[in-house]
C-alpha atoms as a PDB file:
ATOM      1  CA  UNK A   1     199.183  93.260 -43.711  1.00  0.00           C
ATOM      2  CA  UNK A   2     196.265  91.458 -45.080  1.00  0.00           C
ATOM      3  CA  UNK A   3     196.854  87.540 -45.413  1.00  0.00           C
ATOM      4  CA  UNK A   4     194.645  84.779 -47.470  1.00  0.00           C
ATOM      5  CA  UNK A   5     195.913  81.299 -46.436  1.00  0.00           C
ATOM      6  CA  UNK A   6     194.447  78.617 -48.595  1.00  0.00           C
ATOM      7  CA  UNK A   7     194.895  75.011 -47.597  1.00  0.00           C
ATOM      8  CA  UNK A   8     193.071  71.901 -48.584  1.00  0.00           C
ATOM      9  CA  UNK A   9     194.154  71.217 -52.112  1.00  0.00           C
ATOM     10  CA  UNK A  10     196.240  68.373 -53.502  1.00  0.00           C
ATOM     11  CA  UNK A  11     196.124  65.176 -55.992  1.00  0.00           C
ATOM     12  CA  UNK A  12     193.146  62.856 -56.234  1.00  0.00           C
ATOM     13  CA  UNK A  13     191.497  61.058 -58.129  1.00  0.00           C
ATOM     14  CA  UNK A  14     188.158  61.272 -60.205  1.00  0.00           C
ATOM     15  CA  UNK A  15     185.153  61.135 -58.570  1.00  0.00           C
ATOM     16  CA  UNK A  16     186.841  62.015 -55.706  1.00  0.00           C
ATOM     17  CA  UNK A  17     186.662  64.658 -52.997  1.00  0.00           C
ATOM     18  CA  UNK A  18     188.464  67.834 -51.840  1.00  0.00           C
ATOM     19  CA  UNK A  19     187.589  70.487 -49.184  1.00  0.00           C
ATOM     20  CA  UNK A  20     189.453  73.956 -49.049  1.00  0.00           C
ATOM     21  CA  UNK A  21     190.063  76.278 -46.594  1.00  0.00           C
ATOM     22  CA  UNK A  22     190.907  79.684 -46.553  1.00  0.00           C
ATOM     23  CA  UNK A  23     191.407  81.425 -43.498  1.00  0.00           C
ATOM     24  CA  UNK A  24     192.023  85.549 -43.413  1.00  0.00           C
ATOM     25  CA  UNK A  25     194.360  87.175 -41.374  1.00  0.00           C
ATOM     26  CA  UNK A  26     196.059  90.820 -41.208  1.00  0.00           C
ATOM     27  CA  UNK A  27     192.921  93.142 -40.562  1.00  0.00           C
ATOM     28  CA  UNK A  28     189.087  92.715 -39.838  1.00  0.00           C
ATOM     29  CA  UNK A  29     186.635  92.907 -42.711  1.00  0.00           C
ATOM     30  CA  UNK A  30     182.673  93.992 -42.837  1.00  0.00           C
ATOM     31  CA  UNK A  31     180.722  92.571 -44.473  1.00  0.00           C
ATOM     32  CA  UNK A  32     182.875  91.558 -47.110  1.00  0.00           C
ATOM     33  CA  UNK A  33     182.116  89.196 -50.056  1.00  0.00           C
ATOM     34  CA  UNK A  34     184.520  86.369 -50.279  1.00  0.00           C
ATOM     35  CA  UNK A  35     185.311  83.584 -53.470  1.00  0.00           C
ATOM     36  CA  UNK A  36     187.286  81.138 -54.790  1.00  0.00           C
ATOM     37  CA  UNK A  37     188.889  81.366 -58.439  1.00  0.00           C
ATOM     38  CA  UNK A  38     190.718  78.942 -60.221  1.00  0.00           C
ATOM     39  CA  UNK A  39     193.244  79.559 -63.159  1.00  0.00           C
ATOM     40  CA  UNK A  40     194.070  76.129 -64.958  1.00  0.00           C
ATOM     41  CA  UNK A  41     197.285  75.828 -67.084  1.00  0.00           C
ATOM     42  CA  UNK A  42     197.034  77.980 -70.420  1.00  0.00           C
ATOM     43  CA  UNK A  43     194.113  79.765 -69.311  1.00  0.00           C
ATOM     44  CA  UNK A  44     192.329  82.427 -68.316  1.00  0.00           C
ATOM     45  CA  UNK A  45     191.570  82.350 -64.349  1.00  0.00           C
ATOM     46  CA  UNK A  46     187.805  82.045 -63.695  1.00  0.00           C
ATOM     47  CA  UNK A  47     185.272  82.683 -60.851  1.00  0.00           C
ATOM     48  CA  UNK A  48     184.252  79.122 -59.467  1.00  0.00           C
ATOM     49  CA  UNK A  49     182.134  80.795 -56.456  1.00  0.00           C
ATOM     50  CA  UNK A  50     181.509  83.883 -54.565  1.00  0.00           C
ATOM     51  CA  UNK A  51     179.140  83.977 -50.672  1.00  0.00           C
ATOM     52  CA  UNK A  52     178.335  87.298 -49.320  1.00  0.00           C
ATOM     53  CA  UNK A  53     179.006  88.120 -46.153  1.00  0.00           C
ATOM     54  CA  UNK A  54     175.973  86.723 -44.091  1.00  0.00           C
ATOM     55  CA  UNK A  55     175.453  83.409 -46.814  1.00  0.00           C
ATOM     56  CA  UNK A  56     172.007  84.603 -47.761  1.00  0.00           C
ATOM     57  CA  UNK A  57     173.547  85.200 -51.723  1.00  0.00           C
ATOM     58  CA  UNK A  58     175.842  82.446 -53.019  1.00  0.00           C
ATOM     59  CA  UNK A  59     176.865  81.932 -56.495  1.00  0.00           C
ATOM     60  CA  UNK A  60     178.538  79.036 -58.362  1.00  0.00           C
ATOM     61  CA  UNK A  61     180.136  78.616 -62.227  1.00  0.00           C
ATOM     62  CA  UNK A  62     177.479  76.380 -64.305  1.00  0.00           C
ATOM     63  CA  UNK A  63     180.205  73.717 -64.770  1.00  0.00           C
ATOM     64  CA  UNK A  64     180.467  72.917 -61.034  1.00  0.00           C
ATOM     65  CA  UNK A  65     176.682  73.263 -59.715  1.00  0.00           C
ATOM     66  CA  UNK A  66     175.511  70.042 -58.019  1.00  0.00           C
ATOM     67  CA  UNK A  67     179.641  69.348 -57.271  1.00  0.00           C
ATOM     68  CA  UNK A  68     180.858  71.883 -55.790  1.00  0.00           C
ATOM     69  CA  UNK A  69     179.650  74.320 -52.369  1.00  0.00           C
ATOM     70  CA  UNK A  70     180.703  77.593 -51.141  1.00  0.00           C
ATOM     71  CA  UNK A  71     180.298  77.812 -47.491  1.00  0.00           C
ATOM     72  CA  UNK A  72     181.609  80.807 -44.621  1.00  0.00           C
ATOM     73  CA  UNK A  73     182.340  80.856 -41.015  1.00  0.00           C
ATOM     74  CA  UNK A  74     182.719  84.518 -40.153  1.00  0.00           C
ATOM     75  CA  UNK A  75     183.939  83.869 -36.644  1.00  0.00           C
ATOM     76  CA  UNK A  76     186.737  82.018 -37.957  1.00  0.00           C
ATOM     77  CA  UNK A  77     187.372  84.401 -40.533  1.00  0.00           C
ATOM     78  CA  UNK A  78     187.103  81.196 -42.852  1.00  0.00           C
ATOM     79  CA  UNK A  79     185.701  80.359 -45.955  1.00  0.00           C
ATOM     80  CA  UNK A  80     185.438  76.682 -47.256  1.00  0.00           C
ATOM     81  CA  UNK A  81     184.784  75.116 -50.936  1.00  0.00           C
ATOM     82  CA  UNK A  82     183.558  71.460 -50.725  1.00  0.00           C
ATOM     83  CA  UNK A  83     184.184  69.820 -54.005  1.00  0.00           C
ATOM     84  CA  UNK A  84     182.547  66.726 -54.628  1.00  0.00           C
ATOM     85  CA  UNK A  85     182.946  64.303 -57.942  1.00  0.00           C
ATOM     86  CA  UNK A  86     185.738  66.210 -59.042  1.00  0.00           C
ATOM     87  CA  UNK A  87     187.039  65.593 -62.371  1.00  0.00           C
ATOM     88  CA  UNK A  88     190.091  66.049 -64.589  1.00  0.00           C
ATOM     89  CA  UNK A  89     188.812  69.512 -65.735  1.00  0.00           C
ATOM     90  CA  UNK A  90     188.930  70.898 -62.340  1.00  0.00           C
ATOM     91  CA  UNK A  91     192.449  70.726 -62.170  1.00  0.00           C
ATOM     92  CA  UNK A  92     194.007  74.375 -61.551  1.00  0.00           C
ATOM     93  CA  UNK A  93     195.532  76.351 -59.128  1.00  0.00           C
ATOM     94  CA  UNK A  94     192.523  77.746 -56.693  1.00  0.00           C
ATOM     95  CA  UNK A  95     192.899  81.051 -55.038  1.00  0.00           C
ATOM     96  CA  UNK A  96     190.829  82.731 -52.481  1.00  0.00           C
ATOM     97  CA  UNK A  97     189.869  86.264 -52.997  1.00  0.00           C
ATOM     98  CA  UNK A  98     188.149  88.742 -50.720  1.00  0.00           C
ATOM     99  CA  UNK A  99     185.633  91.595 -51.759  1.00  0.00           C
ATOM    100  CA  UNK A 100     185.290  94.525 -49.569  1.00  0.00           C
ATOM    101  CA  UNK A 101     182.084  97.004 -49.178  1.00  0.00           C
ATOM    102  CA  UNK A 102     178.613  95.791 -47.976  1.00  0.00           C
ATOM    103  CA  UNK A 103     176.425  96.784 -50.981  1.00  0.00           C
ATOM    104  CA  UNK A 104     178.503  95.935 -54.326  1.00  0.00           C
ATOM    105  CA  UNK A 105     181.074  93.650 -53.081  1.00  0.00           C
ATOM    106  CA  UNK A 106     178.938  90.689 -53.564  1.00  0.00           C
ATOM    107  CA  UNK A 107     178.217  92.168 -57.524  1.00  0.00           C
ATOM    108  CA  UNK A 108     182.075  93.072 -58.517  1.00  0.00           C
ATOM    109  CA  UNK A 109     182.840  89.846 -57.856  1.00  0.00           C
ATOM    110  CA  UNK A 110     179.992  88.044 -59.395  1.00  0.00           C
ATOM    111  CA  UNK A 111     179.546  90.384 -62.322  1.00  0.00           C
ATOM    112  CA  UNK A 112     182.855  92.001 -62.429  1.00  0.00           C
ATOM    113  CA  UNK A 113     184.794  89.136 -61.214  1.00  0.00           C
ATOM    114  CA  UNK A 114     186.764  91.410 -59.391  1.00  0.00           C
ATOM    115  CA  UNK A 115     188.387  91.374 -55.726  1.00  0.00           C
ATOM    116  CA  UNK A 116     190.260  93.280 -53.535  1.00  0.00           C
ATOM    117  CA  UNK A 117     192.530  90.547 -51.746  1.00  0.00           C
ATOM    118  CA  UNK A 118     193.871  87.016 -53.211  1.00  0.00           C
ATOM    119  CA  UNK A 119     195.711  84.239 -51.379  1.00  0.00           C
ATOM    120  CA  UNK A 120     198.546  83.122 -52.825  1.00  0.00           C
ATOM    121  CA  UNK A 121     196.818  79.858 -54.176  1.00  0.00           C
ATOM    122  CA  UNK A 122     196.526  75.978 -53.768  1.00  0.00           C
ATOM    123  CA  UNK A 123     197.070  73.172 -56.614  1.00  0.00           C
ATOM    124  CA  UNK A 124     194.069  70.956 -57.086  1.00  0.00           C
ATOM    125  CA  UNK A 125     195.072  67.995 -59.470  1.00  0.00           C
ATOM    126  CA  UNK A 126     192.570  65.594 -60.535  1.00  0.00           C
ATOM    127  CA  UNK A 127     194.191  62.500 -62.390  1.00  0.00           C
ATOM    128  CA  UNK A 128     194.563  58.628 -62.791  1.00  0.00           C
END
């Protein structure tokens, strides 16, 4: 059984910092694109950002470019989102989500905002 395991999220403040981890479990991907999505109270969930599966293609939502960084560690079947200057905005439930196939994985989720696999989520809170 395929397992996303998100960690990392929690209260803080604005202008702070927040790093997130999710780690995948269950089976052994290739070459599989993998993202993070957020869905804040009341609305719609939303990509945030997607990595392929050797880094070379990264992608990240308008709102958080300069903020926020997708990153990947394939031997540790990890992917990480570094958040930086967070604000009250970003607060929402973030979920990790997994891709599969080499060629169009990377484009579902990007274009499509589709994925195969989701963790179960982590709260990110950004308040006063």
């Amino acid at each position: 059984q395929v397992q996303l395991v998100e960690s990392g999220g929690g209260l803080v403040q604005p202008g702070g910092s927040l790093r997130l981890s999710c780690t995948t479990s269950g089976r052994t991907f290739s070459r599989h694109t993998m993202g993070w999505f957020r869905q804040a109270s009341g609305k719609e969930r939303e990509l945030v950002a997607a990595i392929s599966w050797s880094a070379d293609m990264t992608w990240h939502k308008d709102s958080v470019k300069g903020r926020f960084t997708i990153s990947r560690d394939n031997a540790k079947n990890t992917v990480y989102l570094q958040m930086n200057s967070l604000k009250p905005e970003d607060t929402a439930v973030y979920y990790c989500a997994v891709a599969e196939g080499y060629y169009d994985s990377y484009v579902r989720m990007t274009q499509s905002r589709t994925a195969d696999y989701w963790g179960q989520g982590t709260q990110v809170t950004v308040s006063s």
